[in-house]
N, C-alpha and C. Protein backbone atom coordinates (compact mmCIF):
# COMPACT_ATOMS: atom_id res chain seq x y z
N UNK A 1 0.82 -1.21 0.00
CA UNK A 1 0.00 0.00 0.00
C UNK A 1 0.86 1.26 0.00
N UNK A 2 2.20 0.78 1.14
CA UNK A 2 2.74 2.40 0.83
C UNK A 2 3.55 2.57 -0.65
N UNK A 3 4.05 1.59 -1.26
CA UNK A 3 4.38 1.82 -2.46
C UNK A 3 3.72 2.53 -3.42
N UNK A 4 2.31 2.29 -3.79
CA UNK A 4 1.34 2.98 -4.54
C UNK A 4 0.95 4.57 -4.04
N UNK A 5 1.12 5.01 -2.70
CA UNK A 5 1.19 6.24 -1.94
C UNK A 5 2.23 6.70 -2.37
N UNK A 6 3.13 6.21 -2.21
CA UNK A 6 4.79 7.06 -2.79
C UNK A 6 4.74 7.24 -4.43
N UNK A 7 4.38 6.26 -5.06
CA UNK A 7 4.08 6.72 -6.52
C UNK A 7 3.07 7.42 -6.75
N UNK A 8 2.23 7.94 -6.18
CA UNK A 8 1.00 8.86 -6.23
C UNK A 8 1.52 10.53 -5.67
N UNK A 9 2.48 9.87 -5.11
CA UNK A 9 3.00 11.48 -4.68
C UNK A 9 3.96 11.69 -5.83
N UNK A 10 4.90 10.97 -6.33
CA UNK A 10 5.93 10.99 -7.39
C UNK A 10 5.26 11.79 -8.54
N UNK A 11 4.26 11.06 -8.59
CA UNK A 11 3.09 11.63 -9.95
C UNK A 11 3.02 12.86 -9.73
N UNK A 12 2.26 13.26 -8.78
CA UNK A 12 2.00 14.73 -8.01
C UNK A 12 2.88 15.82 -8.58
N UNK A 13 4.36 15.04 -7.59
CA UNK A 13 5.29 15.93 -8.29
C UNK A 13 5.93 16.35 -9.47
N UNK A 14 6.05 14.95 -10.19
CA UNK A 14 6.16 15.36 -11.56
C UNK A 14 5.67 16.36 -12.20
N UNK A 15 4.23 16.37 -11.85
CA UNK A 15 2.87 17.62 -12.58
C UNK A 15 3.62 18.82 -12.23
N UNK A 16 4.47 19.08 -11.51
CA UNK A 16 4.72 20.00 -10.79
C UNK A 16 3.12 21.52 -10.80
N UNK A 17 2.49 21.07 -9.98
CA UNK A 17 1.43 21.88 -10.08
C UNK A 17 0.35 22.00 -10.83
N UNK A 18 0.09 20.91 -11.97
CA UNK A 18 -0.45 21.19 -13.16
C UNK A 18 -2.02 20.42 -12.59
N UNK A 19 -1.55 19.40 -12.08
CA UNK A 19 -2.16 18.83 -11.87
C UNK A 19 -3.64 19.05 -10.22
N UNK A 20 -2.88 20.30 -9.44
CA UNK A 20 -3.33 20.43 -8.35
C UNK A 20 -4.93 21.34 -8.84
N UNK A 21 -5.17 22.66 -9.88
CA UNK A 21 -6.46 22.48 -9.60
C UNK A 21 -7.55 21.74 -10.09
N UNK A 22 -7.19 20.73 -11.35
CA UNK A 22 -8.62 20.12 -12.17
C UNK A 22 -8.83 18.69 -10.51
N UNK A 23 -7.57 18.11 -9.45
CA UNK A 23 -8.04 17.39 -8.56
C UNK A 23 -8.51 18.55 -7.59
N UNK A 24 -8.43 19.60 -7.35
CA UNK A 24 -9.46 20.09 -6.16
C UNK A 24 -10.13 20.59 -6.71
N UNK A 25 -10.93 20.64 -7.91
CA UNK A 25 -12.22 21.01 -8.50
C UNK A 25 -12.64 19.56 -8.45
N UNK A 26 -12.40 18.48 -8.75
CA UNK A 26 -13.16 16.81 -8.82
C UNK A 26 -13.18 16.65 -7.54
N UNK A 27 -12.34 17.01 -6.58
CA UNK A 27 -12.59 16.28 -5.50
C UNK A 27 -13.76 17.47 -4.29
N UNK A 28 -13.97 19.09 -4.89
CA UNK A 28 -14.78 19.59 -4.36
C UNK A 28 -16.05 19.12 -4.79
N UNK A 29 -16.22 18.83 -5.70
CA UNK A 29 -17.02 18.43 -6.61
C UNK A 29 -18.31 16.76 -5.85
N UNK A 30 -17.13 16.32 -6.02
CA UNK A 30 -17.47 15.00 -5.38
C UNK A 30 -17.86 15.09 -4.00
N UNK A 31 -17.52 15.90 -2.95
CA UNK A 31 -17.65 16.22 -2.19
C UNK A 31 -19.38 16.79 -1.51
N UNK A 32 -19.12 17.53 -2.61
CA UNK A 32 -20.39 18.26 -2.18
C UNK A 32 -21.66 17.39 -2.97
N UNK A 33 -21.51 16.65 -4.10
CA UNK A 33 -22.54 16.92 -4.87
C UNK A 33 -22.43 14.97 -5.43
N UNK A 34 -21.48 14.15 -4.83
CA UNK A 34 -21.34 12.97 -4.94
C UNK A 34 -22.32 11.79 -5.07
N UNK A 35 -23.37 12.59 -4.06
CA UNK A 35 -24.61 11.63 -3.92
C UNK A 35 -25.46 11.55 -5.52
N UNK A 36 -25.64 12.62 -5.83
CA UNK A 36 -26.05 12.95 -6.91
C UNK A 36 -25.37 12.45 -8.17
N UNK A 37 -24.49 11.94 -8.05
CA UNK A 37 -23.25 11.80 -9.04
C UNK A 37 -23.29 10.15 -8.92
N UNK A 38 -23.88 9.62 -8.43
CA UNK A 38 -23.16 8.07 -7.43
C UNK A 38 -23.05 6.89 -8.61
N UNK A 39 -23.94 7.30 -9.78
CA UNK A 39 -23.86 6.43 -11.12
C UNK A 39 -22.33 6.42 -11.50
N UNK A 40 -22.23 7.58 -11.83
CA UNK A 40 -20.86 7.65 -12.43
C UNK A 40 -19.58 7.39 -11.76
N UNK A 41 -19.75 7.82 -10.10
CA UNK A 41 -19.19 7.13 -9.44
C UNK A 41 -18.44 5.96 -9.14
N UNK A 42 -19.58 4.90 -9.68
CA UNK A 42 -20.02 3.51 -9.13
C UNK A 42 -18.92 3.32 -10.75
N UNK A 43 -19.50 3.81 -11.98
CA UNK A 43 -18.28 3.19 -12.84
C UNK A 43 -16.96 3.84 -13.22
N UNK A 44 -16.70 4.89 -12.62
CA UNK A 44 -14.98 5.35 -12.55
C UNK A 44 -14.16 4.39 -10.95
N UNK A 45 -15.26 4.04 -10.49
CA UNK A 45 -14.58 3.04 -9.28
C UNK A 45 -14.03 1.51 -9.87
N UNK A 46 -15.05 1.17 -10.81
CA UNK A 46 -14.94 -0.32 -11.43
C UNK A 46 -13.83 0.22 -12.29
N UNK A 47 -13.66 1.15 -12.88
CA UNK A 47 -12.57 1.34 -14.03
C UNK A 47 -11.07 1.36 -13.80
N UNK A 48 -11.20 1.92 -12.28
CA UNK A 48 -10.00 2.14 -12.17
C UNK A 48 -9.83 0.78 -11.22
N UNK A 49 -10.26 0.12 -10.41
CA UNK A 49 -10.37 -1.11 -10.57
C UNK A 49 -9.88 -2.31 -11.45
N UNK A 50 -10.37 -1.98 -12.49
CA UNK A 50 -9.99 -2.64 -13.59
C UNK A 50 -8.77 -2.53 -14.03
N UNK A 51 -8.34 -1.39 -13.89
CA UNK A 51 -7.49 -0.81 -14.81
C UNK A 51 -6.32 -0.89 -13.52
N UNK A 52 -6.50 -0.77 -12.41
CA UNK A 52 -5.69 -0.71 -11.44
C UNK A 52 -4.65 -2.23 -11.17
N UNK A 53 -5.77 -3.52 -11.03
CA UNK A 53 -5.66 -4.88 -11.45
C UNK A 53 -4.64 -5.38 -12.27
N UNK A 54 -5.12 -5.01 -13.44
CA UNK A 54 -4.43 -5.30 -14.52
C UNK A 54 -2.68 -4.47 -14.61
N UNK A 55 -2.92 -3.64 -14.28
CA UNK A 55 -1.28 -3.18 -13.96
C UNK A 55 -0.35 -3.65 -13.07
N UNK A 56 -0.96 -4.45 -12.05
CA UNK A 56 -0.12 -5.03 -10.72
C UNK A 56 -0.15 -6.46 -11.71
N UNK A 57 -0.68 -7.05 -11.94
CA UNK A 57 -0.39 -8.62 -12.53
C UNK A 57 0.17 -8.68 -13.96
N UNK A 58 -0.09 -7.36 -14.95
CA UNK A 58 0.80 -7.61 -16.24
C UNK A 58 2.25 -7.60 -16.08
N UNK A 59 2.94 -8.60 -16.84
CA UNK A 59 4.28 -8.17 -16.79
C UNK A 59 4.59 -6.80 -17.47
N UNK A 60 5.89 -6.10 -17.36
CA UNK A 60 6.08 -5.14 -18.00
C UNK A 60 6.06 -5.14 -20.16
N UNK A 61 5.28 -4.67 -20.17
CA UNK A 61 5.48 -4.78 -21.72
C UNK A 61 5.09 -3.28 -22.33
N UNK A 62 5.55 -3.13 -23.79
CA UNK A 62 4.87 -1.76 -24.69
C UNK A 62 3.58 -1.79 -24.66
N UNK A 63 2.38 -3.05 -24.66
CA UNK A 63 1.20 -3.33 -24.52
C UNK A 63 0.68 -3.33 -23.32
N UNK A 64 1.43 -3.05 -22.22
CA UNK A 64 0.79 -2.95 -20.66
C UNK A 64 -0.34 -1.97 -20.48
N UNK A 65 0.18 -0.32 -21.06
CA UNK A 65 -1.28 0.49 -20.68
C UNK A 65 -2.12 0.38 -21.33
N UNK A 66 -2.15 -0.37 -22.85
CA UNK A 66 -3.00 -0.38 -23.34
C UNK A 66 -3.98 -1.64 -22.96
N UNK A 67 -3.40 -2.60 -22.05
CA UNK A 67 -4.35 -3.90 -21.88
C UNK A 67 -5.29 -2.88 -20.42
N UNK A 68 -4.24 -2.88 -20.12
CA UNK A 68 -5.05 -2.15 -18.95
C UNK A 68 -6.07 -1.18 -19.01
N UNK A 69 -6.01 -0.18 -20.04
CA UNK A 69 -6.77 1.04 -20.15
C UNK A 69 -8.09 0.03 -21.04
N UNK A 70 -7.76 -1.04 -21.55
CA UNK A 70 -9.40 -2.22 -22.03
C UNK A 70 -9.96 -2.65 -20.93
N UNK A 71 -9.21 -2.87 -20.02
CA UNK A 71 -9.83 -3.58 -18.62
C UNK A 71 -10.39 -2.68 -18.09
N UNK A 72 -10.05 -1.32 -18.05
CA UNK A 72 -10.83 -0.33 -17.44
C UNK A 72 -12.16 0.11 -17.90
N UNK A 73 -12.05 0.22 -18.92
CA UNK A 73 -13.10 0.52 -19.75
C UNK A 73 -14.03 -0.60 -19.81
N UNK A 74 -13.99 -2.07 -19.87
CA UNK A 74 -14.57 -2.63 -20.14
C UNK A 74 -15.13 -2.99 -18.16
N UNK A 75 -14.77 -2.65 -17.66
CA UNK A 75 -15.53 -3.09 -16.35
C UNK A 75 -15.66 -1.84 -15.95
N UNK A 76 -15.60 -1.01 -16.11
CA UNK A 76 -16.60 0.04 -16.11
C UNK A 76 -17.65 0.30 -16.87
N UNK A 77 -17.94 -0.18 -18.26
CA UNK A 77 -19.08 -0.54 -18.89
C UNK A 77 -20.47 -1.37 -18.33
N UNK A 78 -19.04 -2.18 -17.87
CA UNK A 78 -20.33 -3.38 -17.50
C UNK A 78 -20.71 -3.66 -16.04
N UNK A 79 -20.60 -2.26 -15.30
CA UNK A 79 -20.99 -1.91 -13.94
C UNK A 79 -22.51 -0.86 -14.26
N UNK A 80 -22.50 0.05 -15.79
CA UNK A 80 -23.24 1.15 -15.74
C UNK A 80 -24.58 0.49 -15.34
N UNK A 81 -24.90 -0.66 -16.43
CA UNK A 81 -26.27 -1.21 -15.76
C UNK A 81 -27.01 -1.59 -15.03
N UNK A 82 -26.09 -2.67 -13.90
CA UNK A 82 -27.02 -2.90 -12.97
C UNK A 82 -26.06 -2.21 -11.91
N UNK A 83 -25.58 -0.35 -11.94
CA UNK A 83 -25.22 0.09 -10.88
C UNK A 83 -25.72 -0.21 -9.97
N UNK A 84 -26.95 -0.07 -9.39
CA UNK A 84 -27.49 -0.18 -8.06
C UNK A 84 -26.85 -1.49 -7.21
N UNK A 85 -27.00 -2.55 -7.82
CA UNK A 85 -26.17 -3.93 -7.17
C UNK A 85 -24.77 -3.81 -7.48
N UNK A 86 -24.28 -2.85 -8.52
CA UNK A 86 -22.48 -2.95 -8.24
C UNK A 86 -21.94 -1.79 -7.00
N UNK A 87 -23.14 -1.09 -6.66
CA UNK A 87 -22.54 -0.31 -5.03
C UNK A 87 -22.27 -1.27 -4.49
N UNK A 88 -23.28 -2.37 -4.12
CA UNK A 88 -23.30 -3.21 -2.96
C UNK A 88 -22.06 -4.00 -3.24
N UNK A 89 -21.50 -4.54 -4.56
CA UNK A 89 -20.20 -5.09 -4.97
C UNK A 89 -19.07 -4.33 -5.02
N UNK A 90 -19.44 -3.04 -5.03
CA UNK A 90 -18.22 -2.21 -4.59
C UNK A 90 -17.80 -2.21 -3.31
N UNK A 91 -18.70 -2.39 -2.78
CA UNK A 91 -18.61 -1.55 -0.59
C UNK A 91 -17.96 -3.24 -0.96
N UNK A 92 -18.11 -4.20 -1.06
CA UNK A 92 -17.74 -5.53 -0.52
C UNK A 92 -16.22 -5.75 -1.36
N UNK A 93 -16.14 -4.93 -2.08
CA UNK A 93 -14.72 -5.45 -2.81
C UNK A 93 -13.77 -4.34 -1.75
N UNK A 94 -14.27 -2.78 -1.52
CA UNK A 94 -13.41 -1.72 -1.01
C UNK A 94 -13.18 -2.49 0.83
N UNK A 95 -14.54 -3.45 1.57
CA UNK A 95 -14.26 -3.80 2.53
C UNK A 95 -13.19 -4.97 2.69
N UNK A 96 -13.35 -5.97 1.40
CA UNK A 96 -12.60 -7.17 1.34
C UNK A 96 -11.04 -6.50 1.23
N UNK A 97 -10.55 -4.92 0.48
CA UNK A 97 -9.34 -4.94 -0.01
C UNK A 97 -9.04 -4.29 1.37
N UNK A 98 -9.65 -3.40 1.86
CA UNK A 98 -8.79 -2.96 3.03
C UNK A 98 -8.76 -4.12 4.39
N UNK A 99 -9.12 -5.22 4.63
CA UNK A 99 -8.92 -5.96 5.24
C UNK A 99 -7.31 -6.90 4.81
N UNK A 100 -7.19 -7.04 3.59
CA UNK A 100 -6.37 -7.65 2.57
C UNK A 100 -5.19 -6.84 2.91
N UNK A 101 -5.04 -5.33 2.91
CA UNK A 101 -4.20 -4.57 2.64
C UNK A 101 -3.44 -4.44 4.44
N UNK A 102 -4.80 -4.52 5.41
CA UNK A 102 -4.60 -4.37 6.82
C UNK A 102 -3.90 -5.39 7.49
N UNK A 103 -4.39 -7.00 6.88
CA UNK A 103 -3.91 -7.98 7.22
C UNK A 103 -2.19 -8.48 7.28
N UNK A 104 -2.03 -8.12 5.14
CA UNK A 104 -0.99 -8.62 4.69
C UNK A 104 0.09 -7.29 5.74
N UNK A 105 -0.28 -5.84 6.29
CA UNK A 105 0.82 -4.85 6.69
C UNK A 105 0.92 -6.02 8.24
N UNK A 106 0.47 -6.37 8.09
CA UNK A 106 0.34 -7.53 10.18
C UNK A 106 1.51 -8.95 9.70
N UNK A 107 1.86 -9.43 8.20
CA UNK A 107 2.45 -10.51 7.82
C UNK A 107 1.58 -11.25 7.45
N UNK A 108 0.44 -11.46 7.71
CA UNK A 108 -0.38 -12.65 7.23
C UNK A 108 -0.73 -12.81 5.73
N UNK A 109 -0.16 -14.08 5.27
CA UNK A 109 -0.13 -14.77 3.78
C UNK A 109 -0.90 -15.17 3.74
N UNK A 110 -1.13 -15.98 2.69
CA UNK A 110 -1.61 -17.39 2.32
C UNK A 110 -3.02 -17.56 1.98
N UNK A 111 -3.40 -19.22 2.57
CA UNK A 111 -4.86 -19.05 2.57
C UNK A 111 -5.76 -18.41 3.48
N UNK A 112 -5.30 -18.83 5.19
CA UNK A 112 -5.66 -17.44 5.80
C UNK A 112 -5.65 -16.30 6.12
N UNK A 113 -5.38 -15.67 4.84
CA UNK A 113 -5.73 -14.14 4.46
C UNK A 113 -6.66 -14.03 3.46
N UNK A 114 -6.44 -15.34 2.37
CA UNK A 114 -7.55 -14.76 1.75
C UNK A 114 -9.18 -15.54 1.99
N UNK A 115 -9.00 -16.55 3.26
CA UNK A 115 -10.08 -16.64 3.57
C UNK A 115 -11.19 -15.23 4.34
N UNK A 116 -9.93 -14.70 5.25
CA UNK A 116 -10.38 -13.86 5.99
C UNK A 116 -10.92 -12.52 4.43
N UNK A 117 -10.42 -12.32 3.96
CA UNK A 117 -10.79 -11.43 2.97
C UNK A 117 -12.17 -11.76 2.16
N UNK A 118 -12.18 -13.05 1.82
CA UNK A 118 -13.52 -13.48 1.17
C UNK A 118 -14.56 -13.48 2.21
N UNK A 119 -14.56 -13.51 3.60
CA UNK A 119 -15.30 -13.33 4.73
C UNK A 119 -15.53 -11.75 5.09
N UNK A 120 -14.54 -11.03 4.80
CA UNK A 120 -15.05 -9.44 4.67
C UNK A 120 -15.67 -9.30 3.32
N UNK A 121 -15.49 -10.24 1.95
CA UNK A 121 -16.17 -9.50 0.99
C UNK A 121 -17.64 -9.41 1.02
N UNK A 122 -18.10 -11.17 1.90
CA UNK A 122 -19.78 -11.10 2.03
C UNK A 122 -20.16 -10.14 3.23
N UNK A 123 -19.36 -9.92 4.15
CA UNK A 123 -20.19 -9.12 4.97
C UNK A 123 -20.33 -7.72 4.69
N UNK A 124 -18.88 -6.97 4.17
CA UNK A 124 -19.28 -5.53 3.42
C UNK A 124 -20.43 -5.43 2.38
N UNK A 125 -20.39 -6.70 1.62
CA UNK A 125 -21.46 -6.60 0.38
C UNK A 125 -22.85 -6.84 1.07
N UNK A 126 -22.86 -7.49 2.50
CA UNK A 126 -24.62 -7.46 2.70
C UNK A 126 -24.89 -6.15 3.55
N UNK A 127 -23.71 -5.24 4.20
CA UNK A 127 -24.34 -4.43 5.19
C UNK A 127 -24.25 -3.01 3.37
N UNK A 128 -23.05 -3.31 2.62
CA UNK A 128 -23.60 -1.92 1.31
C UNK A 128 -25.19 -2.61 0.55
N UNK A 129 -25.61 -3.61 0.56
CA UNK A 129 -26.81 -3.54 -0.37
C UNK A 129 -27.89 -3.37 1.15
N UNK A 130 -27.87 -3.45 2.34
CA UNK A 130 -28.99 -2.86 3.39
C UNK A 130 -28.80 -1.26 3.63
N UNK A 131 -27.45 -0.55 3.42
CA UNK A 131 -27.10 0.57 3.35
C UNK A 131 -26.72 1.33 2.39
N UNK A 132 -27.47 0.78 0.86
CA UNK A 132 -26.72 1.65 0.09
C UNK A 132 -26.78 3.46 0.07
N UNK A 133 -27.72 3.84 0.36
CA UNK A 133 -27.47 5.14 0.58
C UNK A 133 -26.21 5.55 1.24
N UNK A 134 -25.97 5.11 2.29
CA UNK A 134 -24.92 5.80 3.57
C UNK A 134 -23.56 5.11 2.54
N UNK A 135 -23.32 3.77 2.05
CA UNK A 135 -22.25 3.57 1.75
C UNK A 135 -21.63 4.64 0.15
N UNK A 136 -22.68 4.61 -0.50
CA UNK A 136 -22.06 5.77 -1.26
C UNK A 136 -21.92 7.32 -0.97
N UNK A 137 -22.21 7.76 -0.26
CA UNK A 137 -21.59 9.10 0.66
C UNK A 137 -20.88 8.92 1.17
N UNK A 138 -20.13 7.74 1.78
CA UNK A 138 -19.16 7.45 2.23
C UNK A 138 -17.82 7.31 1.64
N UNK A 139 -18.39 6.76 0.01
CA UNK A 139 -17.29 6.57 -0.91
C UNK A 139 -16.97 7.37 -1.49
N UNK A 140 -18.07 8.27 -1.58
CA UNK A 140 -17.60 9.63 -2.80
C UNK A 140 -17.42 10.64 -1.75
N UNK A 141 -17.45 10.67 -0.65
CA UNK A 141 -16.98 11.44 0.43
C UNK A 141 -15.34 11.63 0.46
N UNK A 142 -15.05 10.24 0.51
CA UNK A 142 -13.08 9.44 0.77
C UNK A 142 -13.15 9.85 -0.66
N UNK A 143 -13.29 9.64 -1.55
CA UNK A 143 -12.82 9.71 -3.06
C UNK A 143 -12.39 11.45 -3.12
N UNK A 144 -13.71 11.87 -2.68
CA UNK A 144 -13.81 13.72 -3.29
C UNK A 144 -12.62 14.01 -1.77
N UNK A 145 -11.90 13.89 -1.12
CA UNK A 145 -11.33 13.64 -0.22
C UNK A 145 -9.87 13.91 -0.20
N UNK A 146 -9.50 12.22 -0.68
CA UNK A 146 -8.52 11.83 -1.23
C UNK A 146 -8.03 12.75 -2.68
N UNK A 147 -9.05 13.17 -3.57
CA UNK A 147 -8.57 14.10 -4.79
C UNK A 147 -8.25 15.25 -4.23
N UNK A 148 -8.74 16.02 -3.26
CA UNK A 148 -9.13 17.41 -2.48
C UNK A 148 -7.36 17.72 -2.02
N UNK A 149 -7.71 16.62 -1.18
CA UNK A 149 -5.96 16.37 -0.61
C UNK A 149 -4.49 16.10 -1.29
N UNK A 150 -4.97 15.11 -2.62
CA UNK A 150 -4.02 15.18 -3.51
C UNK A 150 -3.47 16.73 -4.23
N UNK A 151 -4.85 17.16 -4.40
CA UNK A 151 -4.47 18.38 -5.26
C UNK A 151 -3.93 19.73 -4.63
N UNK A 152 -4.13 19.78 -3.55
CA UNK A 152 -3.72 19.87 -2.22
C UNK A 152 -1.83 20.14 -2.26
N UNK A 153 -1.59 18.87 -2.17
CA UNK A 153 -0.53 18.48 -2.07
C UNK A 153 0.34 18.75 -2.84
N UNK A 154 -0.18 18.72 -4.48
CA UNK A 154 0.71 18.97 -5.70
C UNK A 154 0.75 20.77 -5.68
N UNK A 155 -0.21 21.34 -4.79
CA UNK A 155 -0.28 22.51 -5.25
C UNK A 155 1.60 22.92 -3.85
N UNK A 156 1.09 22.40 -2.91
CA UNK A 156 2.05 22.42 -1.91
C UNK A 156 3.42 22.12 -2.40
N UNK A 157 3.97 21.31 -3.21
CA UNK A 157 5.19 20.99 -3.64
C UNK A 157 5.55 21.69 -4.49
N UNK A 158 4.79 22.51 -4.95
CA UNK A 158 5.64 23.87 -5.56
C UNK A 158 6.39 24.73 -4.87
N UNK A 159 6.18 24.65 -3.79
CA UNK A 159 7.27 25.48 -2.63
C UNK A 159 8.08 24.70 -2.07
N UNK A 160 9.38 24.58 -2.14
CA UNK A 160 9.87 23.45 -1.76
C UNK A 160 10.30 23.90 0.36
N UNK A 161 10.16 25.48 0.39
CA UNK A 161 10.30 25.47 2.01
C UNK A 161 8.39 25.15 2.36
N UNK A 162 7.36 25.20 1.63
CA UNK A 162 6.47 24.80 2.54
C UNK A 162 6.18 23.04 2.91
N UNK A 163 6.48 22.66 1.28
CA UNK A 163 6.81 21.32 1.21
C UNK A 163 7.74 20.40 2.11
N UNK A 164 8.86 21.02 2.39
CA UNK A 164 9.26 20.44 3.64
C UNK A 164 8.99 20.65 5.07
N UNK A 165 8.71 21.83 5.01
CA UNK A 165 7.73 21.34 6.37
C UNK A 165 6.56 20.89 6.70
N UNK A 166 6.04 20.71 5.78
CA UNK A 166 4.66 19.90 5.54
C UNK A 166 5.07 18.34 6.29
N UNK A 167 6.22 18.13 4.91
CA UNK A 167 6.65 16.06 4.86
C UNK A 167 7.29 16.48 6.53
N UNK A 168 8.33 17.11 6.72
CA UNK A 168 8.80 17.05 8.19
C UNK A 168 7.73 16.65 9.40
N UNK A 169 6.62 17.27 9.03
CA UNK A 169 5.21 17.10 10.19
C UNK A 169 4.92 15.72 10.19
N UNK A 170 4.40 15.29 8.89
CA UNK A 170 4.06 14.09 8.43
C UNK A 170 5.28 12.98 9.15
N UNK A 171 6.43 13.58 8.72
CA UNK A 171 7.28 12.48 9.22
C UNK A 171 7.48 11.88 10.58
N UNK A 172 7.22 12.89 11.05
CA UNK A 172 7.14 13.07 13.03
C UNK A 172 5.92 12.64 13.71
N UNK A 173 4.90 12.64 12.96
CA UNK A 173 4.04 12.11 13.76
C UNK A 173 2.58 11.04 12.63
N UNK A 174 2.43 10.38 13.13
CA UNK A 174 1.55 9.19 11.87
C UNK A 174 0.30 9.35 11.93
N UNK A 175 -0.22 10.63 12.73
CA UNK A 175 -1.58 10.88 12.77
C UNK A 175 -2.58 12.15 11.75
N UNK A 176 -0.87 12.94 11.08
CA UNK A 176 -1.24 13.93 10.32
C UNK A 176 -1.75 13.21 9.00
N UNK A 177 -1.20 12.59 8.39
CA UNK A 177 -1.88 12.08 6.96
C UNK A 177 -3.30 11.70 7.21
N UNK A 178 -3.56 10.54 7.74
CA UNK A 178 -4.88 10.38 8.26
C UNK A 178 -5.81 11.33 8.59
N UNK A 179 -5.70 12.11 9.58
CA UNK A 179 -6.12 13.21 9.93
C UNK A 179 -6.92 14.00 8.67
N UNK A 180 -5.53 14.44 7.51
CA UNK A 180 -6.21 15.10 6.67
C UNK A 180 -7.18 14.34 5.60
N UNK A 181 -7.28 13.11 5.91
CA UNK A 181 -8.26 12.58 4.88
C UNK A 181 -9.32 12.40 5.74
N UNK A 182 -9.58 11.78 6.86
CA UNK A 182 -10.95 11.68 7.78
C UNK A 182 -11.34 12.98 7.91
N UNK A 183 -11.02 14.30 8.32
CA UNK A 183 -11.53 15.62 8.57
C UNK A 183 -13.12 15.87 7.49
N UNK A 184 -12.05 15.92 6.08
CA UNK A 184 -12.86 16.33 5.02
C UNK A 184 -13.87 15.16 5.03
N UNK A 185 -13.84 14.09 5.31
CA UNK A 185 -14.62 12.92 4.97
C UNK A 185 -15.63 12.88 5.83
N UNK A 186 -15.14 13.25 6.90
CA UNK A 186 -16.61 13.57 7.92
C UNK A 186 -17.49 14.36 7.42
N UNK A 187 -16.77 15.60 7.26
CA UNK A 187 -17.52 17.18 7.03
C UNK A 187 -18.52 16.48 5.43
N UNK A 188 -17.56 15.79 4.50
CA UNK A 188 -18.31 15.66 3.57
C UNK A 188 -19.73 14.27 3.19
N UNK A 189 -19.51 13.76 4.79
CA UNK A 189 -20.28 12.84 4.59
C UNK A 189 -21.91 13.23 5.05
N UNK A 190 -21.89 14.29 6.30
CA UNK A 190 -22.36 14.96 6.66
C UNK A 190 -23.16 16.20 6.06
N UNK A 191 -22.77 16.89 5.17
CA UNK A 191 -23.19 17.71 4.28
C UNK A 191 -23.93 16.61 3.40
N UNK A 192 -23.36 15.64 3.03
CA UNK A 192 -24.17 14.91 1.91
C UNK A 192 -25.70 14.02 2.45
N UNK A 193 -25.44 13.85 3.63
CA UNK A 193 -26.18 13.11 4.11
C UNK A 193 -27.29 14.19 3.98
N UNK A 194 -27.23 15.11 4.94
CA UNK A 194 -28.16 16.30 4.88
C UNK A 194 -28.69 16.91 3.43
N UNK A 195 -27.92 16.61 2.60
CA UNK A 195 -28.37 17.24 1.09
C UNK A 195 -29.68 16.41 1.00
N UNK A 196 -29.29 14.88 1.00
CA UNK A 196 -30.00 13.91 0.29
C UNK A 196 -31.12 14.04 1.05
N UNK A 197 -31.19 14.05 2.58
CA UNK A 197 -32.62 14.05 3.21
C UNK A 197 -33.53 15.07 2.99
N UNK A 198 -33.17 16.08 2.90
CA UNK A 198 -33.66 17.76 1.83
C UNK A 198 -34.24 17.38 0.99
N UNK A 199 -33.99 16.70 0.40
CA UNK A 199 -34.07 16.84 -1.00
C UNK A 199 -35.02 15.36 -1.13
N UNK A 200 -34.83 14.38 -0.56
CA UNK A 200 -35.90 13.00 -0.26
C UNK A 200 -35.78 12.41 -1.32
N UNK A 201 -34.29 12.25 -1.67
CA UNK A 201 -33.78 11.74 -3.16
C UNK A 201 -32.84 10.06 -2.60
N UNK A 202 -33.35 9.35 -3.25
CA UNK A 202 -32.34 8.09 -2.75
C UNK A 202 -31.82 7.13 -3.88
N UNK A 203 -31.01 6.50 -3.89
CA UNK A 203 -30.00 5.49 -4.64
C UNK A 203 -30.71 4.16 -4.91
């Protein structure tokens, strides 16, 4: 997991800035207005999914982004229709991977990890299809979040004295990263929740 974090910041920086406002316009975006959005949601989650997959198991080849960028596309296609039941397969794949991801940082291999993982996939997938409302405000909450913060970040590494004292904070204590992704995720789960009951609109 932290490998893919360190290349997500690498990316960042590369953009050197380019990249920081179209992610805090998607991730304000998502934020506020996610619930409403939760179709499209539901298939940029399967896509990158797809597309995410397929890059960890291809070997390196000239044909790698392009197999991958088919896998994306094609399971994000074939989520648009019966979105409503691919939330509930989403919350159960996002509960099965962070158990997967929580487990394997503890050492645990093998088959009992991925038993324990196929045992989080049915129980996330029956409490997202009794909760689908709350679980997609939840997701496009962390999503519009996670972009908010990324863009955030890339805008921050253009200064290289604010940038280091930023990572210096981060480095010293393991509660700041976190921190900045739960804050917004509250505030935005909360606002959304309240939109949707306003409004007597549901998923």
């Amino acid at each position: 997991m932290n490998t893919y974090v360190h290349d997500w910041i690498s990316y960042l920086r590369d953009t050197q800035g380019a990249a920081a406002f179209p992610l805090i316009i998607a991730g304000v975006a998502l934020m506020g207005f996610g619930w409403r959005m939760w179709k499209l949601c539901v298939v940029l989650s399967f896509a990158i999914i797809g597309g995410g997959v397929a890059m960890i198991y291809l070997p390196e080849s000239s044909d790698r982004w392009l197999i991958a960028g088919a896998a994306a596309i094609l399971l994000g296609a074939a989520s648009y229709w019966p979105a409503q039941h691919a939330v509930s397969l989403l919350g159960g794949l996002i509960g099965a991977g962070a158990v997967m991801a929580y487990l394997g940082e503890l050492g645990l291999t093998g088959m009992p990890l991925w038993c324990l993982a196929a045992a989080a996939l049915v129980i996330a997938t029956g409490y997202a299809l009794i909760y689908r409302n709350k679980v997609v405000v939840l997701l496009t909450a962390f999503l519009g979040s996670a972009l908010l913060v990324s863009g955030l970040i890339a805008m921050v590494m253009t200064s290289r004295s604010l940038y280091g004292w930023f990572n210096g904070l981060a480095s010293e204590s393991v509660i700041v990263a976190p921190f900045l992704l739960i804050v917004p995720t509250v505030m935005s789960c909360f606002y959304q929740m309240s939109e949707s009951r306003r409004s007597q609109t549901g998923i």
